[in-house]
C-alpha atoms as a PDB file:
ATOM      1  CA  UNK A   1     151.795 140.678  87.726  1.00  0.00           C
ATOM      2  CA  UNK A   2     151.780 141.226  84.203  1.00  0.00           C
ATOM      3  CA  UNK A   3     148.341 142.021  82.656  1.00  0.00           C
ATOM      4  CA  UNK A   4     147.141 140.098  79.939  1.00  0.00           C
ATOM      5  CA  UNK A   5     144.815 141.864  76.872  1.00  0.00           C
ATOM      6  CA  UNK A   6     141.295 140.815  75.875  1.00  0.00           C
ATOM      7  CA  UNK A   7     142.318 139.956  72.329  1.00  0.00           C
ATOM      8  CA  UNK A   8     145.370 137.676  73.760  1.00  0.00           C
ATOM      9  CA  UNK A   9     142.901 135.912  75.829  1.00  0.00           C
ATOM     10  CA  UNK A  10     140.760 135.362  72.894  1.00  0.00           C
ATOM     11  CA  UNK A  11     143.384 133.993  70.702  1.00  0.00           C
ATOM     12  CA  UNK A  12     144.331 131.735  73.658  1.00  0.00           C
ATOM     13  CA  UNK A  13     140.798 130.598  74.715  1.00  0.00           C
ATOM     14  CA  UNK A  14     140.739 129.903  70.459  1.00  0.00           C
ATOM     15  CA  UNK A  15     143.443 127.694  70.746  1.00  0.00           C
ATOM     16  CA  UNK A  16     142.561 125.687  73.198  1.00  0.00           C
ATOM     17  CA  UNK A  17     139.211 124.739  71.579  1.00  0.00           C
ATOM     18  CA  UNK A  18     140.678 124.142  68.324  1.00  0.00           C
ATOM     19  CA  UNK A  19     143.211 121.739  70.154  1.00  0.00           C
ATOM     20  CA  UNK A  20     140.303 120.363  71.966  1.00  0.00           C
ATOM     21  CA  UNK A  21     138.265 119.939  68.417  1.00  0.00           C
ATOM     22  CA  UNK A  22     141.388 118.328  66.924  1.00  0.00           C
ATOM     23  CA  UNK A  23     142.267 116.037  69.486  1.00  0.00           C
ATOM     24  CA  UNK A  24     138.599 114.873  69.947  1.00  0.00           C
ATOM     25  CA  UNK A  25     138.333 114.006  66.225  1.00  0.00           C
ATOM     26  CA  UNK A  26     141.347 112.306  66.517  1.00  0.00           C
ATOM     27  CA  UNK A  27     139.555 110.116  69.686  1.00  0.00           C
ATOM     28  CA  UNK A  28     136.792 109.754  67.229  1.00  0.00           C
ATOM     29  CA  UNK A  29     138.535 108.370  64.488  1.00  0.00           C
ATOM     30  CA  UNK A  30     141.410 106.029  65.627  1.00  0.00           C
ATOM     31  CA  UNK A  31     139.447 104.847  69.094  1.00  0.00           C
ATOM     32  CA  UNK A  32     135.447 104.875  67.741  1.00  0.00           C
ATOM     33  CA  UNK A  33     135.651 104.290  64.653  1.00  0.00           C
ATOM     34  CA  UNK A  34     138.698 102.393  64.088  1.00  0.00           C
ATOM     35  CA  UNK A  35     139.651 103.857  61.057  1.00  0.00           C
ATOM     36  CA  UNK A  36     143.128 102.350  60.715  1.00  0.00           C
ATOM     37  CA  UNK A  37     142.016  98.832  60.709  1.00  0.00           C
ATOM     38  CA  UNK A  38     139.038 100.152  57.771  1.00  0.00           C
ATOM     39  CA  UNK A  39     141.683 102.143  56.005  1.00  0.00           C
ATOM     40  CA  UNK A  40     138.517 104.261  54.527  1.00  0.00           C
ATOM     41  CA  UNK A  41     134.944 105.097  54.743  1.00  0.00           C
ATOM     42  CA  UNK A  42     132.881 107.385  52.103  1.00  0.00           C
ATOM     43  CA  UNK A  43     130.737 110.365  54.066  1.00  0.00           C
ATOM     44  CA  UNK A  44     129.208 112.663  51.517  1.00  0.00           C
ATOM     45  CA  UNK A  45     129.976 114.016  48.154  1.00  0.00           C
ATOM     46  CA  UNK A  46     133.575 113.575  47.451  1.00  0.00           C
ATOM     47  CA  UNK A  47     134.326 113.530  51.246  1.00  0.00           C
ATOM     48  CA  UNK A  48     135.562 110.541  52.960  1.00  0.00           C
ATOM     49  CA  UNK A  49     137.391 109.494  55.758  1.00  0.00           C
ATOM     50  CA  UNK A  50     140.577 107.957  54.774  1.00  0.00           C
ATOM     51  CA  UNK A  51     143.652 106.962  57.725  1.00  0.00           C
ATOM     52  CA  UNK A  52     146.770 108.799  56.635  1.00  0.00           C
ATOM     53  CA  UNK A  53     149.939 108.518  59.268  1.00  0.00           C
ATOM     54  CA  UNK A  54     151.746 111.481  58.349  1.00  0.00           C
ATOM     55  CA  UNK A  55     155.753 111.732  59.519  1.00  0.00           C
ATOM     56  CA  UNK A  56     156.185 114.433  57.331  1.00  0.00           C
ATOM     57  CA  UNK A  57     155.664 118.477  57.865  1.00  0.00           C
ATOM     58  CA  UNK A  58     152.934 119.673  56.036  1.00  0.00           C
ATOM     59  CA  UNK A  59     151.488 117.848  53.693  1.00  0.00           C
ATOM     60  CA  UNK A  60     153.882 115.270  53.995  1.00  0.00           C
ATOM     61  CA  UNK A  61     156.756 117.385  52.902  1.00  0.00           C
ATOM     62  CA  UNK A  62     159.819 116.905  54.902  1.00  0.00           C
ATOM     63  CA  UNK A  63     159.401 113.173  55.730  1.00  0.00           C
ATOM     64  CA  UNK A  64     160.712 112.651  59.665  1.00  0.00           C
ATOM     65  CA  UNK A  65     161.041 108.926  59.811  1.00  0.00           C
ATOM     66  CA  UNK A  66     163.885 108.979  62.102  1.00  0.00           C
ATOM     67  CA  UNK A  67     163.358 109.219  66.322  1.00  0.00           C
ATOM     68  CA  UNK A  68     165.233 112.019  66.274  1.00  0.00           C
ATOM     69  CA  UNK A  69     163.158 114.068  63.290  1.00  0.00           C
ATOM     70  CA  UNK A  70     160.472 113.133  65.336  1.00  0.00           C
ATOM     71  CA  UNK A  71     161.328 114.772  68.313  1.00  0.00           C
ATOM     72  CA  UNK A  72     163.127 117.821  66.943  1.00  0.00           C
ATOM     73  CA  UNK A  73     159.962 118.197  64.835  1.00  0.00           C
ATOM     74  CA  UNK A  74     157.987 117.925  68.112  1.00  0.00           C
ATOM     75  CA  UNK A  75     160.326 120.547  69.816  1.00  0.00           C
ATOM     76  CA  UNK A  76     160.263 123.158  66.781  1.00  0.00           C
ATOM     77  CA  UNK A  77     156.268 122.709  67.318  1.00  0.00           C
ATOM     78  CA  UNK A  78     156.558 123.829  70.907  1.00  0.00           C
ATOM     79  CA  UNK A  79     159.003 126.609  70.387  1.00  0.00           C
ATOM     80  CA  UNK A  80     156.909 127.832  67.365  1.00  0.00           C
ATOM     81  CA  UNK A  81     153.557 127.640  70.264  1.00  0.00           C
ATOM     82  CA  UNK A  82     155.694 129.559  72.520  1.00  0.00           C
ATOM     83  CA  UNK A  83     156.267 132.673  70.162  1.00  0.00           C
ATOM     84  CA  UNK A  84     152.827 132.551  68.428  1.00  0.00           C
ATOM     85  CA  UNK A  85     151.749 132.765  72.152  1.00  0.00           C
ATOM     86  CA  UNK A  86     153.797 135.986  73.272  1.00  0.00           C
ATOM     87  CA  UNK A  87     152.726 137.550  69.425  1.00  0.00           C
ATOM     88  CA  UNK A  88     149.255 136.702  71.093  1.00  0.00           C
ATOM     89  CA  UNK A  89     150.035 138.621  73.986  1.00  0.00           C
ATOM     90  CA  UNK A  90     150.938 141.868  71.920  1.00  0.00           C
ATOM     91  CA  UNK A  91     148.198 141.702  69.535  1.00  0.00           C
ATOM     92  CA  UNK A  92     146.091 144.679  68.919  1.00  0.00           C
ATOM     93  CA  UNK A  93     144.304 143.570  66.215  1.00  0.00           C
ATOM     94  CA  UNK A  94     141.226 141.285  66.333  1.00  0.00           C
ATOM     95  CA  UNK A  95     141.787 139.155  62.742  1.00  0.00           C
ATOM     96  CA  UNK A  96     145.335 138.835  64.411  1.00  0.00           C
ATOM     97  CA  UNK A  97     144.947 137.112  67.464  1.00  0.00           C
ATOM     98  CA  UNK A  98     142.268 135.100  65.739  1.00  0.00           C
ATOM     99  CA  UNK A  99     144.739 133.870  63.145  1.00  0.00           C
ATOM    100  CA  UNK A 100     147.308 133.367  66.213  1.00  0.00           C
ATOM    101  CA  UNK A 101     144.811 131.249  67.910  1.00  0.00           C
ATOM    102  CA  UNK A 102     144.129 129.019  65.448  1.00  0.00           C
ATOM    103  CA  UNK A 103     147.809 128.303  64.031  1.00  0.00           C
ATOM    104  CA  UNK A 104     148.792 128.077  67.729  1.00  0.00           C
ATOM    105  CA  UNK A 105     145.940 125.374  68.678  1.00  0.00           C
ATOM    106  CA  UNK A 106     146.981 123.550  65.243  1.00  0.00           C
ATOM    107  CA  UNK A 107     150.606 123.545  65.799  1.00  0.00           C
ATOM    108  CA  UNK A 108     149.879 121.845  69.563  1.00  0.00           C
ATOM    109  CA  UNK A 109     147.451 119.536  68.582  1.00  0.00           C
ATOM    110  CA  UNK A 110     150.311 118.511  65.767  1.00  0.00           C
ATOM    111  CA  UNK A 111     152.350 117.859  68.042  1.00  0.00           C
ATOM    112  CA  UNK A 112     151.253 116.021  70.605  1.00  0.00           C
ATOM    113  CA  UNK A 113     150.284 113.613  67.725  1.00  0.00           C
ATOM    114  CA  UNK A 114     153.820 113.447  66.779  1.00  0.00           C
ATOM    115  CA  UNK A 115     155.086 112.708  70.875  1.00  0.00           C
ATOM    116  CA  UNK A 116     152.112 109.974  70.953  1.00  0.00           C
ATOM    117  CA  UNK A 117     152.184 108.490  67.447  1.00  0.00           C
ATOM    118  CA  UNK A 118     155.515 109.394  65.957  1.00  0.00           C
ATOM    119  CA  UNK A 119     153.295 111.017  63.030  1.00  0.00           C
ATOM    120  CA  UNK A 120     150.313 113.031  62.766  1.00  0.00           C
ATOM    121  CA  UNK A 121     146.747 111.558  62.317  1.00  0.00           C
ATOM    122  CA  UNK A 122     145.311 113.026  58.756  1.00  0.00           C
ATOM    123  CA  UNK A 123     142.137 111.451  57.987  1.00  0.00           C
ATOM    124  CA  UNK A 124     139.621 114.436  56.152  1.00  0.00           C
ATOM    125  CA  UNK A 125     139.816 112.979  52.518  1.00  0.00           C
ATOM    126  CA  UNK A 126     138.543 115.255  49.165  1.00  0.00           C
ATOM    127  CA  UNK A 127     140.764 113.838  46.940  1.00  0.00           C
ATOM    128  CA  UNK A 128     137.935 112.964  44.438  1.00  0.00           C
ATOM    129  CA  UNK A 129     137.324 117.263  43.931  1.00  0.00           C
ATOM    130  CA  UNK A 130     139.888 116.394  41.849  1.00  0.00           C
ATOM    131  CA  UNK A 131     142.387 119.429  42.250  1.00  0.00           C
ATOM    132  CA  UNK A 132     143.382 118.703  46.278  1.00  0.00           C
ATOM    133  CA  UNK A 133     145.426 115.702  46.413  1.00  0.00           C
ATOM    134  CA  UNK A 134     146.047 115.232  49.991  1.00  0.00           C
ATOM    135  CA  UNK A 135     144.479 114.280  53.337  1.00  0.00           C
ATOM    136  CA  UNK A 136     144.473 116.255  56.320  1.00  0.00           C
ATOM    137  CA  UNK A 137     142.655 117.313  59.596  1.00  0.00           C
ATOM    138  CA  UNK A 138     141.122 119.769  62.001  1.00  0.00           C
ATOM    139  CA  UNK A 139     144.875 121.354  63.095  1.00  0.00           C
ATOM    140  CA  UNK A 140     145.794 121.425  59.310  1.00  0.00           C
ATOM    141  CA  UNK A 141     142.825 123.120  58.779  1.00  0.00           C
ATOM    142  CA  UNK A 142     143.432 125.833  61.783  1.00  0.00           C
ATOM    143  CA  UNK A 143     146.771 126.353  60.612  1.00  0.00           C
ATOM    144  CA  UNK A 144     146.275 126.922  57.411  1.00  0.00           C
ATOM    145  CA  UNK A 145     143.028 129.287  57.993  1.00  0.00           C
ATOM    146  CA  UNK A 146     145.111 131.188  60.323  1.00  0.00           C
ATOM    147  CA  UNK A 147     148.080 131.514  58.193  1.00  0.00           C
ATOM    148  CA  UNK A 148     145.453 133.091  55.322  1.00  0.00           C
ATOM    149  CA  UNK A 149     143.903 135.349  58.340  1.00  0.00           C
ATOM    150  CA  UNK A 150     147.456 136.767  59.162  1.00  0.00           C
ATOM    151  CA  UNK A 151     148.587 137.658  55.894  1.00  0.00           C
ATOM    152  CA  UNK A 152     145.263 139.297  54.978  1.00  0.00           C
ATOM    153  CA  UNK A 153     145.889 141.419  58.389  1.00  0.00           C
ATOM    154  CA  UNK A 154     149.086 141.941  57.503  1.00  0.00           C
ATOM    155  CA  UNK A 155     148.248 143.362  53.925  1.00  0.00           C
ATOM    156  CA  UNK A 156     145.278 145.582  55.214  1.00  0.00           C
ATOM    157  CA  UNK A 157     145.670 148.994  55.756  1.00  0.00           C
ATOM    158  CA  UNK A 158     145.473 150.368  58.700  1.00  0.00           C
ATOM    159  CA  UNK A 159     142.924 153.217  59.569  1.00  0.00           C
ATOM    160  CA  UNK A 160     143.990 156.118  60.879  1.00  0.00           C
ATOM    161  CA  UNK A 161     142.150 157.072  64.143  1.00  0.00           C
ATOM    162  CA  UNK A 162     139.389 159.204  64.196  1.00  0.00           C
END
């Protein structure tokens, strides 16, 4: 039996509640609240909710409006999970697995969006700060948080032991 670290654990126990967060505000907003049939709805400040179907990667680049995009965008997803999960596994640095947590709960919840919907539900709209022109949601968010948390452990210097 192959032992599994603390800090692989953690990323993975991180991934599933950001998958869980993502795909519960997803619930919230296409079955509660209806959002696609209301198109948009102010919240505070310059947020709103506003019903995006995205085909495309991230933020909408690399438009998949074909069945078979779809798919083979749903299949580089799951291949992409796979490896951040066995990184996971060999992680020996806390900001690591962290950042491998979240970009692997993102990259799921993504996806199964894409094998339900055939695009990804954004709906988390700033657009009126002025300077952030698209719409996105909690997996975007992971992703991108973790993507910032791996670089800045890959750019840190490593202590030397004591």
């Amino acid at each position: 039996m192959i032992a599994i670290p603390r800090r692989a654990w953690a990323a993975y126990g991180l991934a599933c509640a950001i998958l869980a967060a993502d795909q519960a505000t997803k619930y919230w907003i296409l079955e509660v609240l209806r959002l696609p049939e209301r198109g948009s709805l102010p919240l505070i400040g310059p947020l709103r909710l506003t019903m995006v179907w995205n085909q495309g990667v991230s933020f909408g680049l690399l438009q998949a409006q074909h069945d078979i995009a779809r798919w083979a965008l749903v299949a580089f997803s799951l291949i992409v999970a796979a490896l951040l999960a066995n990184w996971a596994r060999k992680s020996e640095k806390t900001l690591n697995a962290v950042g491998l947590g979240l970009v692997l709960g993102g990259a799921i919840g993504n996806a199964i969006d894409r094998a339900r919907f055939g695009a990804v539900a954004d709906f988390i709209d700033v657009q009126a700060i002025g300077f952030f022109p698209w719409v996105f949601n909690v997996a975007d968010s992971a992703i991108t948080i973790g993507v910032v948390l791996l670089l800045l452990d890959m750019l840190r210097r490593d202590r030397p032991a004591a």
